[in-house]
C-alpha atoms as a PDB file:
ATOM      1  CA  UNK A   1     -95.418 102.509  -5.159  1.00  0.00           C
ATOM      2  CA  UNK A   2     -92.641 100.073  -3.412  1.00  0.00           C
ATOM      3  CA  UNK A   3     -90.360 101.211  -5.850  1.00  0.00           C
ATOM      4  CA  UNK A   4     -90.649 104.997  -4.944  1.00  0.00           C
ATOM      5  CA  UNK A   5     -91.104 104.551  -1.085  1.00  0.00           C
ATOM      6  CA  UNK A   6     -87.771 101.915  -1.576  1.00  0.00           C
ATOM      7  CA  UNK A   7     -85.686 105.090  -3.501  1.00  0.00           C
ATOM      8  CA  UNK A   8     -87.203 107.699  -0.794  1.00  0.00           C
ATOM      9  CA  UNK A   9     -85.908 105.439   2.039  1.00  0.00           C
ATOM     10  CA  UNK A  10     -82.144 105.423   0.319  1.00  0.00           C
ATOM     11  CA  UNK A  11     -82.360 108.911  -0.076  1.00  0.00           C
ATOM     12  CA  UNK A  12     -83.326 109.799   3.525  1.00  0.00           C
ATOM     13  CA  UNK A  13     -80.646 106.849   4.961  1.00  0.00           C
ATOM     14  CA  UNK A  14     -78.210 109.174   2.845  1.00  0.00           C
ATOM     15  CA  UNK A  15     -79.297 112.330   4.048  1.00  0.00           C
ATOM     16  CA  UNK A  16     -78.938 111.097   7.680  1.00  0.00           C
ATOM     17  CA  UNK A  17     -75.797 109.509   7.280  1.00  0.00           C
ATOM     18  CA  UNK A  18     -73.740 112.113   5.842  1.00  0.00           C
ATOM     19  CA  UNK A  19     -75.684 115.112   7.042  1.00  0.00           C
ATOM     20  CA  UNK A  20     -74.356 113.812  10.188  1.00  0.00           C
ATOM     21  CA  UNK A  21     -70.685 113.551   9.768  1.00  0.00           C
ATOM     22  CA  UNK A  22     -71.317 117.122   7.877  1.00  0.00           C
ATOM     23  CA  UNK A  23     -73.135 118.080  11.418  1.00  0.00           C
ATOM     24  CA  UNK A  24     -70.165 116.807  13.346  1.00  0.00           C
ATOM     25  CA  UNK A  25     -67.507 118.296  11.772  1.00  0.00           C
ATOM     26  CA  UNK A  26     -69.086 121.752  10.769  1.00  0.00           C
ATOM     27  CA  UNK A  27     -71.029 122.232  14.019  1.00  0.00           C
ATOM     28  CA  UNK A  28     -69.878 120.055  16.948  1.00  0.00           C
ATOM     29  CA  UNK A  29     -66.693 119.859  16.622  1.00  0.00           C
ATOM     30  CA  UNK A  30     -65.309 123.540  16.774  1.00  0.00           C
ATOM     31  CA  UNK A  31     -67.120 123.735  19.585  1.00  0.00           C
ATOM     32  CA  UNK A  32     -65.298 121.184  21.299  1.00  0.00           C
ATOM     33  CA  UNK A  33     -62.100 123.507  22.551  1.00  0.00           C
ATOM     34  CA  UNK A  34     -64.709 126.002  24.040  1.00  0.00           C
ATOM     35  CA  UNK A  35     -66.049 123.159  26.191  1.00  0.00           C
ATOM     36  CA  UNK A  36     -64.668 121.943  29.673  1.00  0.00           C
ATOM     37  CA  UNK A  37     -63.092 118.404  29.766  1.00  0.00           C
ATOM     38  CA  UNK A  38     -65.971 117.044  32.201  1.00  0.00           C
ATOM     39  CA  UNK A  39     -68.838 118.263  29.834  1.00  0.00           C
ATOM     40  CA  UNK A  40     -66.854 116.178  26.866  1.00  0.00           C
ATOM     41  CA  UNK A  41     -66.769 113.768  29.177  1.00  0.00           C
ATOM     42  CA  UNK A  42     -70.220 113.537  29.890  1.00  0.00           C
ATOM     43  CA  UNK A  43     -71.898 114.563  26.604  1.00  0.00           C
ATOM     44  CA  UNK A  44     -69.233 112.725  23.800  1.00  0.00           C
ATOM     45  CA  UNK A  45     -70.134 109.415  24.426  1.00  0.00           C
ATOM     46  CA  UNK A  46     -73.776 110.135  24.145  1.00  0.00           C
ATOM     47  CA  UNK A  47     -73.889 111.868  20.914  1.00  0.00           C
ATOM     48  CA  UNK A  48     -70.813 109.234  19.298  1.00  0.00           C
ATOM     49  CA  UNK A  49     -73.013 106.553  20.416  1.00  0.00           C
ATOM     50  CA  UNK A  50     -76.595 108.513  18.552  1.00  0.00           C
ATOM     51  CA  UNK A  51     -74.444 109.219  15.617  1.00  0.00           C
ATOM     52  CA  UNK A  52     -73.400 105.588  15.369  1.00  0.00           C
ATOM     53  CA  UNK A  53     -76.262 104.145  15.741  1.00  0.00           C
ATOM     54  CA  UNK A  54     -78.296 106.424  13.236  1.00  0.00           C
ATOM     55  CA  UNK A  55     -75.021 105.456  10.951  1.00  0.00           C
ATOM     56  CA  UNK A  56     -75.347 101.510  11.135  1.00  0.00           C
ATOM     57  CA  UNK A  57     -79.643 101.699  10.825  1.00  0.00           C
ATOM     58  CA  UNK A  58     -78.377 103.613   7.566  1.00  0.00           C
ATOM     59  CA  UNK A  59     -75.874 101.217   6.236  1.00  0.00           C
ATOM     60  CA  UNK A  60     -78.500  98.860   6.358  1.00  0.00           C
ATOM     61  CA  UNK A  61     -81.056 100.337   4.989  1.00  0.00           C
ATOM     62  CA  UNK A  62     -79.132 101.372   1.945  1.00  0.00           C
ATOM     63  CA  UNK A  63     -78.031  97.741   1.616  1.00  0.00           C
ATOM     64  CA  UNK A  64     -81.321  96.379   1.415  1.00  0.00           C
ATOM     65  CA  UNK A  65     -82.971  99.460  -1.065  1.00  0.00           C
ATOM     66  CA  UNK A  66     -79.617  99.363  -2.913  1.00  0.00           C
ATOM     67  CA  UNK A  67     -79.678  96.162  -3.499  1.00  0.00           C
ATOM     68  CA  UNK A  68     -83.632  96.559  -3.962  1.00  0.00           C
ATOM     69  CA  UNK A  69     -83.376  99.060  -6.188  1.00  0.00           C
ATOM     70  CA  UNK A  70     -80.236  97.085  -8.228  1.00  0.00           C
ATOM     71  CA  UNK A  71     -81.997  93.754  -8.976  1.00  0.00           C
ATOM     72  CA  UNK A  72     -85.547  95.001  -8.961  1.00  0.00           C
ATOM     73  CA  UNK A  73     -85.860  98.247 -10.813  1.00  0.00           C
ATOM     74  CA  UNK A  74     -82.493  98.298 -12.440  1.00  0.00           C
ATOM     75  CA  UNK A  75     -82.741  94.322 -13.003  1.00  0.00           C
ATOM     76  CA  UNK A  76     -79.136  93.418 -13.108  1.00  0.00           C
ATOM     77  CA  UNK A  77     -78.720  89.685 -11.708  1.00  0.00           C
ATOM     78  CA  UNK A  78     -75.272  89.207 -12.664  1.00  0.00           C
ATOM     79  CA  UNK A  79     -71.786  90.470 -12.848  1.00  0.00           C
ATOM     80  CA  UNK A  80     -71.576  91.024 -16.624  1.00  0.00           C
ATOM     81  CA  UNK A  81     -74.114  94.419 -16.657  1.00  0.00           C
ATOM     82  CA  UNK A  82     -71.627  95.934 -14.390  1.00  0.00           C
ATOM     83  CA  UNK A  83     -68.458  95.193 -15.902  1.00  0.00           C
ATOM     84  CA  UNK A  84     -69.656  95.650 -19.467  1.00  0.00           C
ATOM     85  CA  UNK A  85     -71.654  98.728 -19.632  1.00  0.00           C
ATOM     86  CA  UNK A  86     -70.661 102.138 -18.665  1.00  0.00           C
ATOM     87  CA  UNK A  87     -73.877 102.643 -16.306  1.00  0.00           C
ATOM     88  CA  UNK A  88     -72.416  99.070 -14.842  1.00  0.00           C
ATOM     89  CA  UNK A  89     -68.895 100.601 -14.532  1.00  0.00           C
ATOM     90  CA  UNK A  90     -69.975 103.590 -12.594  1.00  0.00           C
ATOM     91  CA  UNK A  91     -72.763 101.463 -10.221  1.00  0.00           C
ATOM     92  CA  UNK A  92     -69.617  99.134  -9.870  1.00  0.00           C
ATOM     93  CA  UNK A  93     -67.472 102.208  -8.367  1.00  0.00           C
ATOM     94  CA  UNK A  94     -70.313 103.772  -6.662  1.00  0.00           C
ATOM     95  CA  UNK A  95     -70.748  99.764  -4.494  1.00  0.00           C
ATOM     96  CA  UNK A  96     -66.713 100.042  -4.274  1.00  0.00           C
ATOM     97  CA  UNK A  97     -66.761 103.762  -2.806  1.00  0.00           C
ATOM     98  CA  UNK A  98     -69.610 102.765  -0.240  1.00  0.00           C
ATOM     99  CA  UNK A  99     -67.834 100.155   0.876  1.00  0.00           C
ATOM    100  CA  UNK A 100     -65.122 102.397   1.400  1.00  0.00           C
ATOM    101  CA  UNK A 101     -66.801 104.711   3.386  1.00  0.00           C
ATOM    102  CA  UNK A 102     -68.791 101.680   5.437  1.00  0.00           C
ATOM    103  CA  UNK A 103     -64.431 100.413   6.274  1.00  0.00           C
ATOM    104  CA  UNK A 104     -64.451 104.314   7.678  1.00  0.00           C
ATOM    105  CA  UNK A 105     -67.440 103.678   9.613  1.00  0.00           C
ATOM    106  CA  UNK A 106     -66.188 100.193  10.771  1.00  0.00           C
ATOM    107  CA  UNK A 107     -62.613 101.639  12.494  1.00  0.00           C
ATOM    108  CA  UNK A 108     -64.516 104.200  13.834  1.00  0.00           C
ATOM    109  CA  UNK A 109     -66.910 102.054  15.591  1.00  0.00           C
ATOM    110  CA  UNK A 110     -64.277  99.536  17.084  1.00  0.00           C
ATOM    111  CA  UNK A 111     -61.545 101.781  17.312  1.00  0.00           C
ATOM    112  CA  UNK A 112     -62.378 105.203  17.515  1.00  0.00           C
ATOM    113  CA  UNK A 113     -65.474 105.249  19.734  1.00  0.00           C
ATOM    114  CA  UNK A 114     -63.680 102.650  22.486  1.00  0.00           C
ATOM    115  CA  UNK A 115     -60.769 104.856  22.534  1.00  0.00           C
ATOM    116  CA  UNK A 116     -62.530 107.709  22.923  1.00  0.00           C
ATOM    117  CA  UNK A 117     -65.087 106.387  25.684  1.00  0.00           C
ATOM    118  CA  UNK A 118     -61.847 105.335  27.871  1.00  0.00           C
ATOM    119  CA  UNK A 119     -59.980 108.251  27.352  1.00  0.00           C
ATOM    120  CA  UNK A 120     -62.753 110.582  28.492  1.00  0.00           C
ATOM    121  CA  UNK A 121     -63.817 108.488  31.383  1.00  0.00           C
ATOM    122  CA  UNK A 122     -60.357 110.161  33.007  1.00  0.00           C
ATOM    123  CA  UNK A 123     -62.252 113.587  32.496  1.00  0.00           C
ATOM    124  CA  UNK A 124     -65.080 112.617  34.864  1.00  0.00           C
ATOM    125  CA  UNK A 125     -63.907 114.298  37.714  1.00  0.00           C
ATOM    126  CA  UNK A 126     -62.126 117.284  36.428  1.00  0.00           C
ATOM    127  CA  UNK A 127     -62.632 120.447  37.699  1.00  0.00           C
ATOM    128  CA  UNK A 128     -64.926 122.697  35.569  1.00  0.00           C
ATOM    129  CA  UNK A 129     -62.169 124.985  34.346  1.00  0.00           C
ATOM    130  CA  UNK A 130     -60.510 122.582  33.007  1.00  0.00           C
ATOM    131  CA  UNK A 131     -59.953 122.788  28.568  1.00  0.00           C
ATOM    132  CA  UNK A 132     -56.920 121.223  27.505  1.00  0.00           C
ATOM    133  CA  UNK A 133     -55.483 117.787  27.386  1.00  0.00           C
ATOM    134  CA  UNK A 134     -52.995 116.529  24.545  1.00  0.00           C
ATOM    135  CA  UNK A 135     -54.574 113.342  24.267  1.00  0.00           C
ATOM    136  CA  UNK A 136     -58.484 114.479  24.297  1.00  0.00           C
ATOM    137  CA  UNK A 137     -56.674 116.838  20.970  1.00  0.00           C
ATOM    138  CA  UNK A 138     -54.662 113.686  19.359  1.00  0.00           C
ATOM    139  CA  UNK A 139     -58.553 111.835  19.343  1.00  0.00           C
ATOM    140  CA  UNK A 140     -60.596 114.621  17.901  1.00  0.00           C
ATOM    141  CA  UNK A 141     -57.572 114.985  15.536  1.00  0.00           C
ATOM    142  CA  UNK A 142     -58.220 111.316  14.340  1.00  0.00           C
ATOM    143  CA  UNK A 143     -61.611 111.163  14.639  1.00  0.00           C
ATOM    144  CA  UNK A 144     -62.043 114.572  12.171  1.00  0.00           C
ATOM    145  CA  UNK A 145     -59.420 112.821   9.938  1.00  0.00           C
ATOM    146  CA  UNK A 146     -62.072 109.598  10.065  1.00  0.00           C
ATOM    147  CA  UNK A 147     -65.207 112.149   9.457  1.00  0.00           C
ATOM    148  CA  UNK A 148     -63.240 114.537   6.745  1.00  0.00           C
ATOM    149  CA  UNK A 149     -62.463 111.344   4.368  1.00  0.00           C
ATOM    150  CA  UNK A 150     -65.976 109.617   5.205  1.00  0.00           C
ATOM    151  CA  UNK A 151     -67.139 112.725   3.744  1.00  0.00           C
ATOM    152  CA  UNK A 152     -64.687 112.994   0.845  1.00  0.00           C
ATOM    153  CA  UNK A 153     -65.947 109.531  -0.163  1.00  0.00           C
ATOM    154  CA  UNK A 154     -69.771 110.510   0.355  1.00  0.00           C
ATOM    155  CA  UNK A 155     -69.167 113.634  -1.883  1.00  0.00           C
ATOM    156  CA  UNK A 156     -67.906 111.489  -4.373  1.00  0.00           C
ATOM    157  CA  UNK A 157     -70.534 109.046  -4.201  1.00  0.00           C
ATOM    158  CA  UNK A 158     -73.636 111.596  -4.371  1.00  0.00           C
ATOM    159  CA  UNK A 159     -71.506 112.868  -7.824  1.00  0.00           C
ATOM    160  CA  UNK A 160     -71.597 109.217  -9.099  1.00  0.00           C
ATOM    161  CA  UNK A 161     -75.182 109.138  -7.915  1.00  0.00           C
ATOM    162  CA  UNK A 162     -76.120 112.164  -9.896  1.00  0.00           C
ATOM    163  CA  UNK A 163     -74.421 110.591 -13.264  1.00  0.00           C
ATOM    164  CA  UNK A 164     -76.484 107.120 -12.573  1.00  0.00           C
ATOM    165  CA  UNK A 165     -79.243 109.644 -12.204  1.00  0.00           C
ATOM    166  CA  UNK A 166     -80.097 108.497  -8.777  1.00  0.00           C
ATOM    167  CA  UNK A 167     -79.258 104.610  -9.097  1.00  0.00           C
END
């Protein structure tokens, strides 16, 4: 029973995690161009700061049923099962590749999300016709570049997932 709740709360953390950056780049952001510099203003730093959060509760919950699942159900205690085994070798890259992809999430939480709060703080005032500024383009460009290869690396992931037959 803890075993299957433990795998059903990885699988949702996933879900959440990269059916939002698949929500923010396939939904919100073409729609940012279409939408005045004060609105940005006023509604980015709400929904970076939801996305964020619902990114870190998911990093940690699939530490703790990854690592549940790993020594638990799949009872490897030591470094040998992974380096020796082809299961091992794939968990191994699947641990590297998430790690990866929590770096992504890292830079965009200290770097991205500052950057972007500051920058659209100028915006505040703005009148309402207002739709273009070079640097409000040069941070969406970075942040889709953080989102398109945090998704890259998820895609990857779920494959290795799928071959470790949910592991």
């Amino acid at each position: 029973m803890l075993s299957t709740f433990m795998h059903w709360l990885h699988l949702v953390s996933v879900v959440f995690w990269i059916g939002g950056i698949g929500y923010i780049l396939f939904v919100l952001m073409p729609g940012i161009p279409m939408t005045s510099l004060r609105d940005r203003a006023r509604m980015m730093p709400i929904l970076l700061r939801r996305f964020l959060t619902v990114v870190w509760i998911s990093i940690a919950l699939l530490t703790v049923t990854g690592l549940f699942r790993v020594i638990y159900i799949i009872r490897i205690t030591s470094i040998e099962p992974l380096i020796l085994s082809h299961y091992g070798n794939l968990l191994l890259l699947k641990i590297i590749l998430v790690t990866a992809l929590i770096a992504v999430a890292t830079s965009v939480t200290l770097r991205q999300y500052p950057r972007t709060l500051k920058h659209l703080k100028t915006h505040h005032d703005d009148p309402p016709e207002s739709y273009k500024c070079q640097q409000c383009r040069s941070i969406v460009g970075s942040l889709r570049s953080h989102l398109d290869t945090g998704l890259a690396l998820a895609l990857v992931i779920l494959f290795i997932a799928a071959l470790l037959r949910g592991a």
